[in-house]
N, C-alpha and C. Protein backbone atom coordinates (compact mmCIF):
# COMPACT_ATOMS: atom_id res chain seq x y z
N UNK A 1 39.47 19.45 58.23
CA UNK A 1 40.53 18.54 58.58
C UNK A 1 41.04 18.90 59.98
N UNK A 2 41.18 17.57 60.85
CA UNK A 2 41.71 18.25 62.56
C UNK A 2 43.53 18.11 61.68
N UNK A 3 43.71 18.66 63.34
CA UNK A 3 45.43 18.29 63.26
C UNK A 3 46.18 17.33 63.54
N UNK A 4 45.43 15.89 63.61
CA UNK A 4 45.60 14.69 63.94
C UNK A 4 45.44 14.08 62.48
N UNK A 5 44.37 15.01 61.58
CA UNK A 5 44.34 14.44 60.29
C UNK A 5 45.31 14.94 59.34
N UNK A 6 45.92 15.92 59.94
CA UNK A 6 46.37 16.60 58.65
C UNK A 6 48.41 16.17 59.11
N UNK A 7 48.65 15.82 60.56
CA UNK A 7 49.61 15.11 60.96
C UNK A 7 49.69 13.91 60.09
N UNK A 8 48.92 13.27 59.76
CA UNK A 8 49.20 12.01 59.53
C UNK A 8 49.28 11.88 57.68
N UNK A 9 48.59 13.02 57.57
CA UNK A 9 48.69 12.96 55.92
C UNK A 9 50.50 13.45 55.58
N UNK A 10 51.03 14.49 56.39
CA UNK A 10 52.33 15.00 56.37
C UNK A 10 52.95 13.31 56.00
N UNK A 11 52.43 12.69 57.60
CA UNK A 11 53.11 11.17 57.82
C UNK A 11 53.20 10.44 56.59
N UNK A 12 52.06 10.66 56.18
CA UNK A 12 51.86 9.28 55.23
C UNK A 12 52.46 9.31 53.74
N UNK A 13 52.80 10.95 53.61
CA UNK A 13 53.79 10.79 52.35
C UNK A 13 54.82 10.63 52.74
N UNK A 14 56.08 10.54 53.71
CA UNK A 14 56.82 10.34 54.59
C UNK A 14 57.05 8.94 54.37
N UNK A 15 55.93 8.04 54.45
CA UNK A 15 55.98 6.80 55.09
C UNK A 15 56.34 6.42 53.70
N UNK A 16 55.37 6.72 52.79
CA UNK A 16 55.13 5.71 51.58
C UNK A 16 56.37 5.73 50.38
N UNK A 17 57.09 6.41 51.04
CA UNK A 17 58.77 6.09 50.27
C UNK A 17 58.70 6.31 48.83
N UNK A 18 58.30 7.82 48.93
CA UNK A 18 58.10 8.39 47.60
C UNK A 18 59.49 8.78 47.06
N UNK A 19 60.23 8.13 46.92
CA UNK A 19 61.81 8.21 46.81
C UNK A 19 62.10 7.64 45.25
N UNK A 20 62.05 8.08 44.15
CA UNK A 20 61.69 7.93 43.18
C UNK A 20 63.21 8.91 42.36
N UNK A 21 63.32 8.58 40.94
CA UNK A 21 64.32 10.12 40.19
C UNK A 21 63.43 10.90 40.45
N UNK A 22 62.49 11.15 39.75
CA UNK A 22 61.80 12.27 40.18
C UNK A 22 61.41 12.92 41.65
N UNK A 23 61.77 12.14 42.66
CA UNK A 23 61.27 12.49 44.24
C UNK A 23 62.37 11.75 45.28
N UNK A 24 63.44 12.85 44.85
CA UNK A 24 64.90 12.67 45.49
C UNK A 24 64.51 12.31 47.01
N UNK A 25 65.50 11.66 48.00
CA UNK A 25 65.27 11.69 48.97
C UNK A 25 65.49 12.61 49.68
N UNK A 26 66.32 14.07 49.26
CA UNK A 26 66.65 14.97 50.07
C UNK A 26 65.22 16.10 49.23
N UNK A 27 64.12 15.76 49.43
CA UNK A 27 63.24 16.37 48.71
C UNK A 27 62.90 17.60 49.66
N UNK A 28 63.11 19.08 49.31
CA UNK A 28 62.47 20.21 50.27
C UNK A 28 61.08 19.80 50.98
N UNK A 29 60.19 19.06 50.39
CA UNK A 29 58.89 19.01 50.30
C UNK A 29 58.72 18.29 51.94
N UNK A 30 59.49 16.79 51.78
CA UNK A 30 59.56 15.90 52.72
C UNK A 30 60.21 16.51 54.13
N UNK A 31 61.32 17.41 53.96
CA UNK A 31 61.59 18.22 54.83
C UNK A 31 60.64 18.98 55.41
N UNK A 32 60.06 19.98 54.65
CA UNK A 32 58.53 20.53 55.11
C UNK A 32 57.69 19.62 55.71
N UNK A 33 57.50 18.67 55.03
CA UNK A 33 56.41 17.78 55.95
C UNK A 33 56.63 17.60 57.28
N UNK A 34 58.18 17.06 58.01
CA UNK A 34 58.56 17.43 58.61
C UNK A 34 58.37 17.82 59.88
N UNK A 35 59.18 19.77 59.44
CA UNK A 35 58.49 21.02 59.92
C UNK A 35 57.15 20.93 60.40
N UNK A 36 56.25 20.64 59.52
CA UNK A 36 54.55 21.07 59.40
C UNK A 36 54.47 19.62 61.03
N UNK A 37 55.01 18.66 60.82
CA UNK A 37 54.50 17.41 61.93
C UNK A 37 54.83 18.37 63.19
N UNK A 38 56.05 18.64 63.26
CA UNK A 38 56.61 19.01 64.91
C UNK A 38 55.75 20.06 65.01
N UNK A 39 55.18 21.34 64.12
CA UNK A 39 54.12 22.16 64.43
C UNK A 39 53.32 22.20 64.78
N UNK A 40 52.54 21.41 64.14
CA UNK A 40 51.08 20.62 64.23
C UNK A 40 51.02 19.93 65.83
N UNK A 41 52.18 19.16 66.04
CA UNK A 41 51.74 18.43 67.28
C UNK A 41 51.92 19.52 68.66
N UNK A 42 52.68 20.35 68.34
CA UNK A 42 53.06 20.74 69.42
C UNK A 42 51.19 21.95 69.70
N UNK A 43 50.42 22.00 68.78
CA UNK A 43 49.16 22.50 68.81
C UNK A 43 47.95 21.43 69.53
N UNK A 44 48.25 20.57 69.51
CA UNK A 44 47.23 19.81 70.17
C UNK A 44 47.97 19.86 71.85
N UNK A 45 47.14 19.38 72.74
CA UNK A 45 47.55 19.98 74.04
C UNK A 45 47.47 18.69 75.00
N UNK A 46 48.73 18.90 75.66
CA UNK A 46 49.13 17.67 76.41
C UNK A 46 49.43 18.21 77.66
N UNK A 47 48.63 17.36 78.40
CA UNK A 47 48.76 18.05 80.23
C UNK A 47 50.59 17.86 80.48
N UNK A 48 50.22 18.93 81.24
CA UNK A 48 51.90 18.99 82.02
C UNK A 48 52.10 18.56 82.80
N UNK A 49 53.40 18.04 83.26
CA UNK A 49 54.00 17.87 84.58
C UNK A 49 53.69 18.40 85.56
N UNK A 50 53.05 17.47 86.40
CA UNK A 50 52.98 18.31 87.84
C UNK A 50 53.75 17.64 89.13
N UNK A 51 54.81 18.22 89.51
CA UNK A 51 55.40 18.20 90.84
C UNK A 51 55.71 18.59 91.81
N UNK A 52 54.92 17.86 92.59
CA UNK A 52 54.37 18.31 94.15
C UNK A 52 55.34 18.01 95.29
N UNK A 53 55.61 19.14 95.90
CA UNK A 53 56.68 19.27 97.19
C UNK A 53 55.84 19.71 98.17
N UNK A 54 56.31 19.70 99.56
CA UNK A 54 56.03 19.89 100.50
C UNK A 54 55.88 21.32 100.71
N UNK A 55 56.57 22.10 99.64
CA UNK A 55 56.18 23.41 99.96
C UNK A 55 55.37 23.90 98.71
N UNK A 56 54.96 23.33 98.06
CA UNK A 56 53.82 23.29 96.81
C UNK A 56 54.11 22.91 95.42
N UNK A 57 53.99 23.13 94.34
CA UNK A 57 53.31 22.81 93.62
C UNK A 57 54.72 23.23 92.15
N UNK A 58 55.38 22.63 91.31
CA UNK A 58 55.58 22.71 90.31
C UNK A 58 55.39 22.45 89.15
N UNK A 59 54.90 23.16 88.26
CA UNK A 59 54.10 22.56 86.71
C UNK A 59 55.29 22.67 85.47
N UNK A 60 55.59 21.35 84.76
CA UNK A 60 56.48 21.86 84.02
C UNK A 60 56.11 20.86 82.52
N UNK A 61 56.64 21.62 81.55
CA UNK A 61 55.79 21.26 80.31
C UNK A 61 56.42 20.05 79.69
N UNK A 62 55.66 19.39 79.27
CA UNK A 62 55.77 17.77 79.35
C UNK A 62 56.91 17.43 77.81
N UNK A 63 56.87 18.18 77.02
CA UNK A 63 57.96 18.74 75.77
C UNK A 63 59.50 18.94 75.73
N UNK A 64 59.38 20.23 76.55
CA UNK A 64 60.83 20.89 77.08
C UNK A 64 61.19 20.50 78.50
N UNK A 65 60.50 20.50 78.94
CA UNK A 65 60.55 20.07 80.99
C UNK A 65 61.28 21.80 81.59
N UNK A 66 60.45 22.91 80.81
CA UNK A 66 60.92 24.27 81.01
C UNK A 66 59.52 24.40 82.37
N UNK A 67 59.77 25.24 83.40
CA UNK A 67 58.69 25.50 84.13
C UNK A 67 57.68 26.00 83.67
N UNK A 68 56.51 26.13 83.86
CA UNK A 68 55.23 27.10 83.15
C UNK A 68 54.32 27.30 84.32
N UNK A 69 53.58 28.52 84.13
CA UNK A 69 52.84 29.42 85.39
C UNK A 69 51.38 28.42 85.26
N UNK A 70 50.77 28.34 86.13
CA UNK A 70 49.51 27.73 86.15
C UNK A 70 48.54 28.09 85.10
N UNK A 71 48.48 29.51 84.86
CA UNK A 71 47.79 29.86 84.05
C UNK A 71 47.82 29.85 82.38
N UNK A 72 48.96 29.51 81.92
CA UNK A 72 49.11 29.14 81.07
C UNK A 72 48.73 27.89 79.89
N UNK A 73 48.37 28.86 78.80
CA UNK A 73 48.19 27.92 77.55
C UNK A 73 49.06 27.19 76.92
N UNK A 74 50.09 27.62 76.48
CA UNK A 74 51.01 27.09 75.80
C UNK A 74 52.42 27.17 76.60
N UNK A 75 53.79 26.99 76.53
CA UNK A 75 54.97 26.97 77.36
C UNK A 75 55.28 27.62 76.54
N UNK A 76 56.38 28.94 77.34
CA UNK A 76 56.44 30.22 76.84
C UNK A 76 58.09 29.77 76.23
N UNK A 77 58.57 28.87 76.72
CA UNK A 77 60.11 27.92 76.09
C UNK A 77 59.97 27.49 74.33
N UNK A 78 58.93 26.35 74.41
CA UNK A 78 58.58 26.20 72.85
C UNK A 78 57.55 25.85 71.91
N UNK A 79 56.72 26.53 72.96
CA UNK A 79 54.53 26.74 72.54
C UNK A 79 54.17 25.69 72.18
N UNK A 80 54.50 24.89 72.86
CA UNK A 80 53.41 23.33 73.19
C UNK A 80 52.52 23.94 73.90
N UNK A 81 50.98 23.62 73.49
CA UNK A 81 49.63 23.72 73.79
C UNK A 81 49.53 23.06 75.52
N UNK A 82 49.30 23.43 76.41
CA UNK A 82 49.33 22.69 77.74
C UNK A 82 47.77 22.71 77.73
N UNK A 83 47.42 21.53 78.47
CA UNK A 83 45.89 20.98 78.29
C UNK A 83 45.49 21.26 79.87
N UNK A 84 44.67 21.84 80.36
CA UNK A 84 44.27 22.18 81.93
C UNK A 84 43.64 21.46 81.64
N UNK A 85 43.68 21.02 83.48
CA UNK A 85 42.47 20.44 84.20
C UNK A 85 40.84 20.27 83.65
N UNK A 86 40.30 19.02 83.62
CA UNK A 86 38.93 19.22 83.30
C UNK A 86 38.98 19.49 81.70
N UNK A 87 39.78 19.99 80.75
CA UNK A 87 39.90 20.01 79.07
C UNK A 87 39.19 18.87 78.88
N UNK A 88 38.06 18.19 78.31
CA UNK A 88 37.96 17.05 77.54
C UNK A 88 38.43 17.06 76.11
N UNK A 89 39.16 18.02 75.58
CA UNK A 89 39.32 18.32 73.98
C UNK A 89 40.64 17.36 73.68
């Protein structure tokens, strides 16, 4: 399962308004699901901000808008996956 599949399964009990006596709406579960979405996404990797001045170059993460070093994988603020240059993934 990717994390695009397993996002959307979180989603899809979410969606389908399992709100039932038995499946309160303040359900821990649905809460977790949740949790597990904002986790999950912040693992797949989304190019960052890049803003360019006259005296060079600022990269800042497209999530938090916290600065991040070029070399970086994830933003050290709140570990969103940053996608470099050339990534086709």
């Amino acid at each position: 399962m990717t994390t695009e599949q397993a996002i959307s399964t979180f989603q899809d009990h979410i969606n389908e308004g399992k709100i039932t006596p038995d499946h309160p709406a303040d359900c821990g579960y649905c809460e977790a699901c949740h949790v597990a979405i904002i986790a999950l996404s912040k693992q797949i990797p989304i190019a960052p901000i890049v803003e360019k001045y006259f005296y060079g170059v600022n990269i800042v993460c497209p999530t938090c808008e916290s600065g991040i070093s070029v070399a970086s994988k994830f933003c050290q603020n709140c570990g969103q996956a940053i996608k470099k240059a050339g990534d086709t993934k």
